[in-house]
PDB file of N, CA and C in Angstrom:
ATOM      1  N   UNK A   1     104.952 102.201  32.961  1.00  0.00           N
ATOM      2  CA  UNK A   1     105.673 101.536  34.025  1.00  0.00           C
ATOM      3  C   UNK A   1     106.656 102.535  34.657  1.00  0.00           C
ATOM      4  N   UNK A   2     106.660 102.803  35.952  1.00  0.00           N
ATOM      5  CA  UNK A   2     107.606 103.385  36.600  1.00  0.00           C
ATOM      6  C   UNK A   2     108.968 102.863  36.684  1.00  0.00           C
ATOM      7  N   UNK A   3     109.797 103.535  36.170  1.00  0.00           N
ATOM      8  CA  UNK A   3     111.479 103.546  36.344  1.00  0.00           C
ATOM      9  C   UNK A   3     111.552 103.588  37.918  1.00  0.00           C
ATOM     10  N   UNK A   4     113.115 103.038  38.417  1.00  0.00           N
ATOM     11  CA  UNK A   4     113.651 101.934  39.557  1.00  0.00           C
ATOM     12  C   UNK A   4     113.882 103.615  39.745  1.00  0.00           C
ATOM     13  N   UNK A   5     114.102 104.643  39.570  1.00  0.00           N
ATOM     14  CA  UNK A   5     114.322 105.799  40.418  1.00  0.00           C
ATOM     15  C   UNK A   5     112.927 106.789  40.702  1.00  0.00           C
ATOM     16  N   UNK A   6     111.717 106.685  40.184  1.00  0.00           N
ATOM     17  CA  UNK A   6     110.714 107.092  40.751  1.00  0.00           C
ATOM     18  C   UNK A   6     109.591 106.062  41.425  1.00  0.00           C
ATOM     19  N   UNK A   7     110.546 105.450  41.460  1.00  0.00           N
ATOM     20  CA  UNK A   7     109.709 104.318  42.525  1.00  0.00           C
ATOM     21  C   UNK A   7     110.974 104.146  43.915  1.00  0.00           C
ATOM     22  N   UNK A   8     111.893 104.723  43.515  1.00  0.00           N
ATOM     23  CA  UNK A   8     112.120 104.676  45.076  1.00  0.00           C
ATOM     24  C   UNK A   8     112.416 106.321  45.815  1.00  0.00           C
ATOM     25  N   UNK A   9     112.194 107.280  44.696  1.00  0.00           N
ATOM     26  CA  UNK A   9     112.178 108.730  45.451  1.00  0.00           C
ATOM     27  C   UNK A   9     111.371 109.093  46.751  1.00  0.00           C
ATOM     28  N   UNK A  10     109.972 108.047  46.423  1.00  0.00           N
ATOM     29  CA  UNK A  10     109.086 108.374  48.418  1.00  0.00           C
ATOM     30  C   UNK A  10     109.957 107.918  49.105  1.00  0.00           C
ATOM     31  N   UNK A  11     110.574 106.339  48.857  1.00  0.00           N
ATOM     32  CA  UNK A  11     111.405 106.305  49.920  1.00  0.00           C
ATOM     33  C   UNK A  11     112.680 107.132  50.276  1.00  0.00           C
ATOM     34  N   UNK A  12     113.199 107.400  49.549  1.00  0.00           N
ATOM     35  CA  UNK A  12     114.111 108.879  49.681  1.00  0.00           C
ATOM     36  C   UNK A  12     113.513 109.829  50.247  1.00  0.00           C
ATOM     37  N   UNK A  13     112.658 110.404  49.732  1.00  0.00           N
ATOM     38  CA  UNK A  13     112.017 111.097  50.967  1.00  0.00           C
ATOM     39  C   UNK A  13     111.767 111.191  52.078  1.00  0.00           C
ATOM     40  N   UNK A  14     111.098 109.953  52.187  1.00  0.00           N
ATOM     41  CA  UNK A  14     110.849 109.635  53.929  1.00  0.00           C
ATOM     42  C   UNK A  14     111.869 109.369  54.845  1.00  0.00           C
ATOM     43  N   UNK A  15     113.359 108.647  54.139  1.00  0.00           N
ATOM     44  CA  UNK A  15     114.276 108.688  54.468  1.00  0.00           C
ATOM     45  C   UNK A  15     114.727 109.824  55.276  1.00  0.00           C
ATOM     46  N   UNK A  16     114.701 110.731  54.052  1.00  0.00           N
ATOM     47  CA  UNK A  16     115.565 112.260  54.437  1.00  0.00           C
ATOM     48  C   UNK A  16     114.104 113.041  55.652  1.00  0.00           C
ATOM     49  N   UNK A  17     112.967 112.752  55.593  1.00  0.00           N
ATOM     50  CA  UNK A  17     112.516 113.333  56.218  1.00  0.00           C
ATOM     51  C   UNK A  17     112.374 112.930  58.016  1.00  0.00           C
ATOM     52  N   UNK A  18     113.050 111.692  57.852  1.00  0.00           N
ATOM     53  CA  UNK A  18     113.257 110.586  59.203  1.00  0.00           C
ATOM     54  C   UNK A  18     114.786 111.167  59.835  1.00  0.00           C
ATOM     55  N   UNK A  19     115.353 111.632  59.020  1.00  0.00           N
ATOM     56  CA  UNK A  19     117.033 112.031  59.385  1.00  0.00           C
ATOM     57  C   UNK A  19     117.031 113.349  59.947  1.00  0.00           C
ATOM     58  N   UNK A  20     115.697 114.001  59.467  1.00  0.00           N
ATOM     59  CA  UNK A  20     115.547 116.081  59.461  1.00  0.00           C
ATOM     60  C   UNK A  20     114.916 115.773  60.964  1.00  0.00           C
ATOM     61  N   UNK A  21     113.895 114.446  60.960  1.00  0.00           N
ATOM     62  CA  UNK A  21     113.183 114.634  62.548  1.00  0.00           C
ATOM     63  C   UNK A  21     114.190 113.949  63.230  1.00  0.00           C
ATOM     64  N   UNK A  22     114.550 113.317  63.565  1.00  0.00           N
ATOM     65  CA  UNK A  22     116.129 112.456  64.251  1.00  0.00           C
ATOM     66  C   UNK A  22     117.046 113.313  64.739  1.00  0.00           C
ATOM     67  N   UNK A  23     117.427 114.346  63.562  1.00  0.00           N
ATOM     68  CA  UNK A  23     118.519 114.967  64.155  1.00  0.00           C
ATOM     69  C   UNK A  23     117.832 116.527  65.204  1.00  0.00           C
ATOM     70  N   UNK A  24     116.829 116.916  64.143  1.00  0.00           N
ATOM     71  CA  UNK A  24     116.303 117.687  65.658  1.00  0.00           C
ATOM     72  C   UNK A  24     115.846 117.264  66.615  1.00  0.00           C
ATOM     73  N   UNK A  25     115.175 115.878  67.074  1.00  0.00           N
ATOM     74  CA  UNK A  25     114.651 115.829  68.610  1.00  0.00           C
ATOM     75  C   UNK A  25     116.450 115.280  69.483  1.00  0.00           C
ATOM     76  N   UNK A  26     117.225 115.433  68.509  1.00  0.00           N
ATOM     77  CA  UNK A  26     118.493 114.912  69.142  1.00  0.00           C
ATOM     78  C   UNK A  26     119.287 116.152  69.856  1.00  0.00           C
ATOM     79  N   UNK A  27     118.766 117.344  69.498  1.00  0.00           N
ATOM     80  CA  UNK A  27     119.152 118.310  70.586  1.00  0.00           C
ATOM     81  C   UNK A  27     119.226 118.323  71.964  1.00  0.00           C
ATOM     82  N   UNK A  28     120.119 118.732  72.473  1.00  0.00           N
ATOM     83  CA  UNK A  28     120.288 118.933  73.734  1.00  0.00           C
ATOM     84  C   UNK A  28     119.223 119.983  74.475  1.00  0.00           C
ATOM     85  N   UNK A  29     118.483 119.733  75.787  1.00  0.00           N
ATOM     86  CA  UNK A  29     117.362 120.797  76.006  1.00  0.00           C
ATOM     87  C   UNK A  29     118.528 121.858  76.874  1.00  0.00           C
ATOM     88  N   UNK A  30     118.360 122.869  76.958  1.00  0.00           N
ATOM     89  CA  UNK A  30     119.039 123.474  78.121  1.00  0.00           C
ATOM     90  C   UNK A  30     119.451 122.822  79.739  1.00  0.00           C
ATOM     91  N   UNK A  31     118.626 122.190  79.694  1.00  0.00           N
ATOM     92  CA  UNK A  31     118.623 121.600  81.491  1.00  0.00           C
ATOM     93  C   UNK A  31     119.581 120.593  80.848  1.00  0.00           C
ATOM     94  N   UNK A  32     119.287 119.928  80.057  1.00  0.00           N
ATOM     95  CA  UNK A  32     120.487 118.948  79.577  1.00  0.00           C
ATOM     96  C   UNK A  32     122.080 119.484  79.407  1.00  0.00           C
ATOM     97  N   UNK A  33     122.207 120.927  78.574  1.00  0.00           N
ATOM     98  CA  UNK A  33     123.427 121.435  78.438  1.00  0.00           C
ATOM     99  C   UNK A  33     123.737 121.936  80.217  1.00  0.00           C
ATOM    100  N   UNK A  34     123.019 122.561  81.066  1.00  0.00           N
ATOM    101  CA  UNK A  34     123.258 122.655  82.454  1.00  0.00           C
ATOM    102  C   UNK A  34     123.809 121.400  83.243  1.00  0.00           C
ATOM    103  N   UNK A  35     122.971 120.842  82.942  1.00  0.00           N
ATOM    104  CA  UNK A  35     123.594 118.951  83.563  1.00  0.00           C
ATOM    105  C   UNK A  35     124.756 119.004  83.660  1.00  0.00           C
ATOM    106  N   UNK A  36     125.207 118.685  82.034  1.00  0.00           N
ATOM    107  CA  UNK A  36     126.381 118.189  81.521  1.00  0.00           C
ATOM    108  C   UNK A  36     127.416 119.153  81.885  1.00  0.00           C
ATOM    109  N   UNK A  37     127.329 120.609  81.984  1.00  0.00           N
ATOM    110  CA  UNK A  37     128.504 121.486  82.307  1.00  0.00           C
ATOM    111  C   UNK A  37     128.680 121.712  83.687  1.00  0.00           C
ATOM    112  N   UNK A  38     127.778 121.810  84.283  1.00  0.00           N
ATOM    113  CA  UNK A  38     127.857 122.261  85.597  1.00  0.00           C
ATOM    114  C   UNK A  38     127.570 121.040  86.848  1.00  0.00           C
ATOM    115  N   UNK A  39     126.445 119.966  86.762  1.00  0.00           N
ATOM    116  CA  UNK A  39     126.063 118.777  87.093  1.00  0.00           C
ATOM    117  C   UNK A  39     124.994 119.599  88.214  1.00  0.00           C
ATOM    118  N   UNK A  40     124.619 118.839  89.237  1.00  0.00           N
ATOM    119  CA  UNK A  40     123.407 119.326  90.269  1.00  0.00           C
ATOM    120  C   UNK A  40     122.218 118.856  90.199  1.00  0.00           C
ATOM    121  N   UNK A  41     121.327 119.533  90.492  1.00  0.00           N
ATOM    122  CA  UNK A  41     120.177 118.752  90.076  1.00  0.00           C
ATOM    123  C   UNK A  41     119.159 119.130  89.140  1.00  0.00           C
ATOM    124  N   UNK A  42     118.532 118.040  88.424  1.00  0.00           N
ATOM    125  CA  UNK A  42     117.992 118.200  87.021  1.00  0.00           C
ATOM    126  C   UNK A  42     116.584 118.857  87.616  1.00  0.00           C
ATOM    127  N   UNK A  43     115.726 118.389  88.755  1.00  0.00           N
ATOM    128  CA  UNK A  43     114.630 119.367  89.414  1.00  0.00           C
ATOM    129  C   UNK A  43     114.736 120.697  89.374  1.00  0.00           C
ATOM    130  N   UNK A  44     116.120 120.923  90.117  1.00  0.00           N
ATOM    131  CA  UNK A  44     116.370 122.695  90.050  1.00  0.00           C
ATOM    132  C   UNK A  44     116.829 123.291  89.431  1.00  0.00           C
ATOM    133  N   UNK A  45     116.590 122.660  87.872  1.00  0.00           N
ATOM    134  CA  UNK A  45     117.393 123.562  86.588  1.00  0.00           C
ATOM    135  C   UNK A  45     116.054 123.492  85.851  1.00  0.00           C
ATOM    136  N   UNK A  46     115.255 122.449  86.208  1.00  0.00           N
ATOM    137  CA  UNK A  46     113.552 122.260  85.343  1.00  0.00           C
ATOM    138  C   UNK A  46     112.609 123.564  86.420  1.00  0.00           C
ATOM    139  N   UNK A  47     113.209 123.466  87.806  1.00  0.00           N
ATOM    140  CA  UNK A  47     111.910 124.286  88.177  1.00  0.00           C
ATOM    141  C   UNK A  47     112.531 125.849  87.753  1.00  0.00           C
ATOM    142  N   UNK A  48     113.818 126.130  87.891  1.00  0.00           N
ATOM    143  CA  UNK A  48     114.364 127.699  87.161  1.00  0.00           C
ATOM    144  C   UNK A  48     113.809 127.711  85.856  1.00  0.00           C
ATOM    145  N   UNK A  49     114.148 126.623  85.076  1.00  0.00           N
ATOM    146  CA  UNK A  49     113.483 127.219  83.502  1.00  0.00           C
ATOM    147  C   UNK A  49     111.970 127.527  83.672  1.00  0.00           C
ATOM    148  N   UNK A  50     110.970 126.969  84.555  1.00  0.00           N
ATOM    149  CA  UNK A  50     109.417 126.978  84.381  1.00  0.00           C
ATOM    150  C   UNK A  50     109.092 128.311  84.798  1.00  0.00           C
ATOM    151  N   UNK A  51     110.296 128.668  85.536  1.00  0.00           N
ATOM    152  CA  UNK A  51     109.727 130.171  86.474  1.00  0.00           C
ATOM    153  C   UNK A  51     109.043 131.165  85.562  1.00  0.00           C
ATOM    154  N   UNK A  52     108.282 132.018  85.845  1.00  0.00           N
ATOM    155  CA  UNK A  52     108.081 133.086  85.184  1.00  0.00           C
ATOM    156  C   UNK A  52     107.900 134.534  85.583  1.00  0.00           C
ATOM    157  N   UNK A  53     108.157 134.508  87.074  1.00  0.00           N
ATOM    158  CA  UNK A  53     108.306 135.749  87.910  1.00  0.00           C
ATOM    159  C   UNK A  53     109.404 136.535  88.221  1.00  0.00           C
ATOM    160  N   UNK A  54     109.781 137.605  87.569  1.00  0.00           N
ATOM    161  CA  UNK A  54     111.475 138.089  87.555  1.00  0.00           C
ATOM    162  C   UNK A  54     111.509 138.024  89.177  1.00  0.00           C
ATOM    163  N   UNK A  55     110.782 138.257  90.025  1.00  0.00           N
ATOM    164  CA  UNK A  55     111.536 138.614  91.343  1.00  0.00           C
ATOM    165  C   UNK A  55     111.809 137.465  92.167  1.00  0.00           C
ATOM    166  N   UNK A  56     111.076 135.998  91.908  1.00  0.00           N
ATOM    167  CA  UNK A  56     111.622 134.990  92.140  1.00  0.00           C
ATOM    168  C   UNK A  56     112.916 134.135  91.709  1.00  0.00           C
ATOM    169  N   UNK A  57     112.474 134.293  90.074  1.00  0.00           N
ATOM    170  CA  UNK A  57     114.273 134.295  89.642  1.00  0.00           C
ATOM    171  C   UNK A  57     115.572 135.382  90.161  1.00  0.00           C
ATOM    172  N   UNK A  58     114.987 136.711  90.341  1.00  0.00           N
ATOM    173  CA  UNK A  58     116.065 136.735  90.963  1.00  0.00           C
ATOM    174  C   UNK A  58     116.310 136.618  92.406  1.00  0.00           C
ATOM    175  N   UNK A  59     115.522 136.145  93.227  1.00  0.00           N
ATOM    176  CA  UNK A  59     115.794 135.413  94.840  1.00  0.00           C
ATOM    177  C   UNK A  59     116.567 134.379  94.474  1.00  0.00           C
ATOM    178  N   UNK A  60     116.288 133.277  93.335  1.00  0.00           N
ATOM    179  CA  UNK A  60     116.825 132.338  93.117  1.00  0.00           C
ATOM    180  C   UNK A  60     118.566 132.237  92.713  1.00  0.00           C
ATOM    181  N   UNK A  61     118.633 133.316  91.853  1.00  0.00           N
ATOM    182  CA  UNK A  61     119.565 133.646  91.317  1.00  0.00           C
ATOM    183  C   UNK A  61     120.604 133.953  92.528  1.00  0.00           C
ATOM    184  N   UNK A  62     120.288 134.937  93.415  1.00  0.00           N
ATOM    185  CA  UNK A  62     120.258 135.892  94.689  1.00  0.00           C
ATOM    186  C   UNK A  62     120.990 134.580  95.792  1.00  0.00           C
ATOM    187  N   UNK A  63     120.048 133.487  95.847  1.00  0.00           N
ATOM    188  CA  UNK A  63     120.339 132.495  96.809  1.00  0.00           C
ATOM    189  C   UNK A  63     121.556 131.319  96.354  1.00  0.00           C
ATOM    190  N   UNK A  64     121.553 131.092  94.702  1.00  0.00           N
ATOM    191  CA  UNK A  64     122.527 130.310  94.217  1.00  0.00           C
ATOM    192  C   UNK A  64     124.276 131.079  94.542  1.00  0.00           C
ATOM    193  N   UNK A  65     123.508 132.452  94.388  1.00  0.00           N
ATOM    194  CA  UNK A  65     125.200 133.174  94.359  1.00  0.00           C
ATOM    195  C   UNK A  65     125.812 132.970  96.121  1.00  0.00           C
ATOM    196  N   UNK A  66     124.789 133.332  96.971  1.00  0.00           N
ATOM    197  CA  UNK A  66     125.210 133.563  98.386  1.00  0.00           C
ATOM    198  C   UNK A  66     125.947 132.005  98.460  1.00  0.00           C
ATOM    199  N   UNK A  67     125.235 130.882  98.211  1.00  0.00           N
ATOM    200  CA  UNK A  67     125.468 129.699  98.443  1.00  0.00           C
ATOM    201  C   UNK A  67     126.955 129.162  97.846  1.00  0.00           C
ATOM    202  N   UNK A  68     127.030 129.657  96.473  1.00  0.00           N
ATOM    203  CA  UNK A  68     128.179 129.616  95.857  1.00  0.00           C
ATOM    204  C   UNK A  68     129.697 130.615  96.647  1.00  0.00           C
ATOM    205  N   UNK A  69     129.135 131.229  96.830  1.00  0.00           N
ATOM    206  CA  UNK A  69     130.134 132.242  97.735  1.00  0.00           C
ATOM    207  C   UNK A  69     131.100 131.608  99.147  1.00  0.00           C
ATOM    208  N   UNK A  70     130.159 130.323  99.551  1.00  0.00           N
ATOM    209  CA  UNK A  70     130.549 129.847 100.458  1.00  0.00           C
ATOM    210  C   UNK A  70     130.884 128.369  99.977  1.00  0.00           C
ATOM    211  N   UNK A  71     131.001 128.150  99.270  1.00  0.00           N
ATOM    212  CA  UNK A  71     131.371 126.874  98.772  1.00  0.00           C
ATOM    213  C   UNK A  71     132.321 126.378  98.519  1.00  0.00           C
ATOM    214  N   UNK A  72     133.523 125.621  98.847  1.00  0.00           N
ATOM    215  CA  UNK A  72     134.350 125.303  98.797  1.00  0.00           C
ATOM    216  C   UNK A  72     134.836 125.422  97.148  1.00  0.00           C
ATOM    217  N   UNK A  73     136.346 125.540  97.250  1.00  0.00           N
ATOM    218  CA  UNK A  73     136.689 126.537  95.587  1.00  0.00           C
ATOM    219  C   UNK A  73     136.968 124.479  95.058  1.00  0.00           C
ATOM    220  N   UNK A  74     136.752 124.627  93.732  1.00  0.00           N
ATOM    221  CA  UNK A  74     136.835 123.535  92.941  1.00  0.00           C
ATOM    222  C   UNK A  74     135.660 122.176  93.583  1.00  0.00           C
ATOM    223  N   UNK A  75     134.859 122.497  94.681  1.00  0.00           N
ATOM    224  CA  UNK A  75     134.367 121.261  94.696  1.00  0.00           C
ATOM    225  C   UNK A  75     132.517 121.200  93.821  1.00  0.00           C
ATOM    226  N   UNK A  76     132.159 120.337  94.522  1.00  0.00           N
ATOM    227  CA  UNK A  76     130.972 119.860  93.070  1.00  0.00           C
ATOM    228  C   UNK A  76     130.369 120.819  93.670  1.00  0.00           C
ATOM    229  N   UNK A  77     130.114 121.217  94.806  1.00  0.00           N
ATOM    230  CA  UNK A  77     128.813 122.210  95.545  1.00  0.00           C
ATOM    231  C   UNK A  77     129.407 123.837  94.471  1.00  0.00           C
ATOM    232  N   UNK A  78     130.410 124.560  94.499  1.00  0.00           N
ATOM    233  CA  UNK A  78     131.062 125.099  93.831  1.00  0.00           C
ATOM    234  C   UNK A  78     130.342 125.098  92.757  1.00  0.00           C
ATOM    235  N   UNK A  79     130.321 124.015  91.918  1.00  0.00           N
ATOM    236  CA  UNK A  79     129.603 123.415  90.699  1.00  0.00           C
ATOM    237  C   UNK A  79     128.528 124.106  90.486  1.00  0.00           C
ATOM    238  N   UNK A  80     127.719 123.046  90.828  1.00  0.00           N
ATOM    239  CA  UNK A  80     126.268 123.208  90.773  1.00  0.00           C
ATOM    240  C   UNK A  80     125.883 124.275  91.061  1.00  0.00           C
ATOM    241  N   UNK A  81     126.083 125.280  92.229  1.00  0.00           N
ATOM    242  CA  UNK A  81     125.527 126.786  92.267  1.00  0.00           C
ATOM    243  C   UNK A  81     125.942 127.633  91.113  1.00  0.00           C
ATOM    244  N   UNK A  82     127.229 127.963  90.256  1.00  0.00           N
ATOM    245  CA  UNK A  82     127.231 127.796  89.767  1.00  0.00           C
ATOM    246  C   UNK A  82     126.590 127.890  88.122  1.00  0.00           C
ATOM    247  N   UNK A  83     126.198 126.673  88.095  1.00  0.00           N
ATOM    248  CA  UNK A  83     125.077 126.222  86.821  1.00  0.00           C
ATOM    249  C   UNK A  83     123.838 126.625  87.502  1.00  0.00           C
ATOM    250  N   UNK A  84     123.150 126.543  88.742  1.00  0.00           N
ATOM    251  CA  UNK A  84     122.040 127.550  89.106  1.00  0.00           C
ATOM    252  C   UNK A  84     122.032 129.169  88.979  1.00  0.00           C
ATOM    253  N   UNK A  85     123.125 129.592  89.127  1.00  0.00           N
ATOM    254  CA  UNK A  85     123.041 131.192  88.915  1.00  0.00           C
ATOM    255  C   UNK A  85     123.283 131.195  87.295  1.00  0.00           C
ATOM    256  N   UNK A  86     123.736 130.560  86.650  1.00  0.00           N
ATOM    257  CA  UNK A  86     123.744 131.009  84.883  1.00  0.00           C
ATOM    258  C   UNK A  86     122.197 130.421  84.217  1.00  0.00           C
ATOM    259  N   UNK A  87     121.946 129.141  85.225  1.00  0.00           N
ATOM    260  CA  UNK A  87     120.390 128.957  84.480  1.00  0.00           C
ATOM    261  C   UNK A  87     119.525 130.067  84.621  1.00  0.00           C
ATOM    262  N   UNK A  88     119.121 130.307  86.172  1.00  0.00           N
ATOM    263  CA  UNK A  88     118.997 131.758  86.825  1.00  0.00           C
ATOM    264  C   UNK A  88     118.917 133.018  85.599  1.00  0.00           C
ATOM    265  N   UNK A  89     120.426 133.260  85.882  1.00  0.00           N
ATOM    266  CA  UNK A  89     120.164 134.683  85.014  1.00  0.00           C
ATOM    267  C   UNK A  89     120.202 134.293  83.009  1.00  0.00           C
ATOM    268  N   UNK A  90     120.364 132.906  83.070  1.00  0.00           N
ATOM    269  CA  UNK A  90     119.918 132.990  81.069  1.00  0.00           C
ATOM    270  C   UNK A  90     118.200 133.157  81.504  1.00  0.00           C
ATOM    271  N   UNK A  91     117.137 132.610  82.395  1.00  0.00           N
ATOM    272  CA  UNK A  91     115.840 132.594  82.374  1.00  0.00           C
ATOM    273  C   UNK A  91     115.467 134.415  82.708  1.00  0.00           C
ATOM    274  N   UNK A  92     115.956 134.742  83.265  1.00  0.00           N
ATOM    275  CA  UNK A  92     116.145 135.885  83.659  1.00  0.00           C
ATOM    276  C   UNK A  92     116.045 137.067  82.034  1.00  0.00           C
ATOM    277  N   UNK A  93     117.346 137.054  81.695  1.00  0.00           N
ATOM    278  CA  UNK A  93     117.384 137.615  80.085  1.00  0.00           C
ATOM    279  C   UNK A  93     116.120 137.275  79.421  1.00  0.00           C
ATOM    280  N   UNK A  94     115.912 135.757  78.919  1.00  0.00           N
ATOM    281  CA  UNK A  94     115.088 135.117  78.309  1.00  0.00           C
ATOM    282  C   UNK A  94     113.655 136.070  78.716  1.00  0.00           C
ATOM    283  N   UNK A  95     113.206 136.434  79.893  1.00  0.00           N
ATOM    284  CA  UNK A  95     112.332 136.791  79.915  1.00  0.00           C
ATOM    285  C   UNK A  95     111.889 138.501  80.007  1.00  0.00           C
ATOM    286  N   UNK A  96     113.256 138.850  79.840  1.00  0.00           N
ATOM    287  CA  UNK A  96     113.756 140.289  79.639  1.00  0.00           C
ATOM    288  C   UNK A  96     113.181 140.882  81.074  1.00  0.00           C
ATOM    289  N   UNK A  97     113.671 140.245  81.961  1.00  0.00           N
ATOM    290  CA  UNK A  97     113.970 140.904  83.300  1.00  0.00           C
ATOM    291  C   UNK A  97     114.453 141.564  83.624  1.00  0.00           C
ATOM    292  N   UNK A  98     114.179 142.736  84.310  1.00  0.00           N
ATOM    293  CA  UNK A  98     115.246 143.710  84.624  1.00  0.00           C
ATOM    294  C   UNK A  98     116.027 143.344  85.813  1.00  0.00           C
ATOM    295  N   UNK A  99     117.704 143.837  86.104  1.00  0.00           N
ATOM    296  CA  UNK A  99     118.236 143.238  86.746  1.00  0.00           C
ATOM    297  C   UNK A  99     118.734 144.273  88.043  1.00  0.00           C
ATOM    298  N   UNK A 100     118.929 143.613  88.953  1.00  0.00           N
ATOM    299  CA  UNK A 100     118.930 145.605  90.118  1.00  0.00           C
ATOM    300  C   UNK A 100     120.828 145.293  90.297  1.00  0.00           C
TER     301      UNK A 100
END
Protein backbone atom coordinates (compact mmCIF):
# COMPACT_ATOMS: atom_id res chain seq x y z
CA UNK A 1 0.00 0.00 0.00
CA UNK A 2 1.28 3.38 -0.84
CA UNK A 3 1.97 5.93 2.01
CA UNK A 4 -0.20 9.53 1.90
CA UNK A 5 3.33 11.06 0.72
CA UNK A 6 4.03 8.92 -2.40
CA UNK A 7 0.77 9.14 -3.48
CA UNK A 8 0.69 12.67 -3.55
CA UNK A 9 4.46 13.45 -4.89
CA UNK A 10 2.92 13.33 -8.90
CA UNK A 11 0.81 15.77 -7.67
CA UNK A 12 3.66 17.80 -6.33
CA UNK A 13 5.16 17.50 -9.27
CA UNK A 14 2.80 18.60 -11.61
CA UNK A 15 2.16 21.27 -9.28
CA UNK A 16 5.73 22.56 -9.36
CA UNK A 17 5.88 21.81 -12.97
CA UNK A 18 2.52 24.11 -13.62
CA UNK A 19 4.31 27.05 -11.49
CA UNK A 20 7.97 26.54 -13.72
CA UNK A 21 5.44 26.89 -16.99
CA UNK A 22 3.25 29.90 -15.42
CA UNK A 23 5.96 31.80 -14.38
CA UNK A 24 7.86 31.63 -17.68
CA UNK A 25 5.07 32.33 -20.25
CA UNK A 26 4.51 35.29 -17.63
CA UNK A 27 7.43 37.16 -19.06
CA UNK A 28 7.28 40.25 -20.49
CA UNK A 29 8.07 40.02 -24.56
CA UNK A 30 10.23 43.00 -25.51
CA UNK A 31 7.46 44.87 -27.47
CA UNK A 32 5.69 44.51 -24.17
CA UNK A 33 8.73 46.06 -22.05
CA UNK A 34 8.76 48.91 -25.13
CA UNK A 35 4.96 49.49 -24.58
CA UNK A 36 5.14 49.92 -21.07
CA UNK A 37 8.32 52.34 -21.01
CA UNK A 38 8.06 54.30 -23.83
CA UNK A 39 4.11 53.69 -25.09
CA UNK A 40 3.42 54.13 -29.19
CA UNK A 41 2.54 51.67 -31.18
CA UNK A 42 2.60 47.92 -30.57
CA UNK A 43 2.64 47.40 -34.82
CA UNK A 44 5.84 49.45 -34.95
CA UNK A 45 7.76 47.83 -32.21
CA UNK A 46 6.40 44.11 -33.74
CA UNK A 47 7.34 45.20 -37.31
CA UNK A 48 11.17 46.60 -35.88
CA UNK A 49 11.63 43.35 -33.98
CA UNK A 50 10.66 41.09 -37.35
CA UNK A 51 13.16 43.16 -39.39
CA UNK A 52 16.09 41.44 -40.52
CA UNK A 53 17.90 43.83 -42.89
CA UNK A 54 20.61 46.07 -41.08
CA UNK A 55 20.06 48.85 -43.66
CA UNK A 56 16.40 49.04 -43.10
CA UNK A 57 16.75 49.06 -39.41
CA UNK A 58 18.93 51.53 -39.70
CA UNK A 59 16.55 53.91 -42.04
CA UNK A 60 14.23 53.06 -39.33
CA UNK A 61 16.31 53.86 -36.60
CA UNK A 62 17.59 56.99 -38.94
CA UNK A 63 13.78 58.14 -39.31
CA UNK A 64 12.68 57.59 -35.47
CA UNK A 65 15.69 59.89 -34.48
CA UNK A 66 14.94 62.78 -37.21
CA UNK A 67 11.28 62.55 -35.98
CA UNK A 68 12.25 62.62 -32.36
CA UNK A 69 14.46 65.62 -32.95
CA UNK A 70 11.47 67.55 -33.76
CA UNK A 71 9.21 66.58 -31.25
CA UNK A 72 8.07 68.50 -28.72
CA UNK A 73 10.42 68.02 -25.33
CA UNK A 74 8.32 65.90 -22.66
CA UNK A 75 5.36 65.15 -24.90
CA UNK A 76 4.07 61.46 -25.84
CA UNK A 77 5.36 61.97 -29.63
CA UNK A 78 8.86 62.68 -27.74
CA UNK A 79 7.95 59.25 -26.25
CA UNK A 80 7.33 56.95 -28.59
CA UNK A 81 10.23 57.90 -31.09
CA UNK A 82 12.10 57.45 -28.55
CA UNK A 83 11.16 53.68 -27.70
CA UNK A 84 11.42 53.32 -31.70
CA UNK A 85 15.06 54.31 -31.89
CA UNK A 86 16.10 51.94 -28.72
CA UNK A 87 13.85 49.07 -30.24
CA UNK A 88 15.69 50.08 -33.54
CA UNK A 89 19.13 49.96 -32.35
CA UNK A 90 18.58 46.81 -29.48
CA UNK A 91 17.35 44.83 -33.09
CA UNK A 92 20.16 46.33 -34.64
CA UNK A 93 22.96 44.88 -31.92
CA UNK A 94 20.79 41.73 -31.67
CA UNK A 95 21.61 41.13 -35.13
CA UNK A 96 25.19 42.35 -34.93
CA UNK A 97 24.78 45.15 -37.34
CA UNK A 98 27.24 47.30 -38.09
CA UNK A 99 26.56 50.83 -37.24
CA UNK A 100 27.96 53.97 -39.61
Amino acid sequence: MLSAMNRRSPLLALTFALLIVMTGCARESPVDTYMSDYGGSRATYERIADMTDCESLDAEYQSAAANNAVAEAGSDAESWTAGYMAAAEDRLEELDCPRR
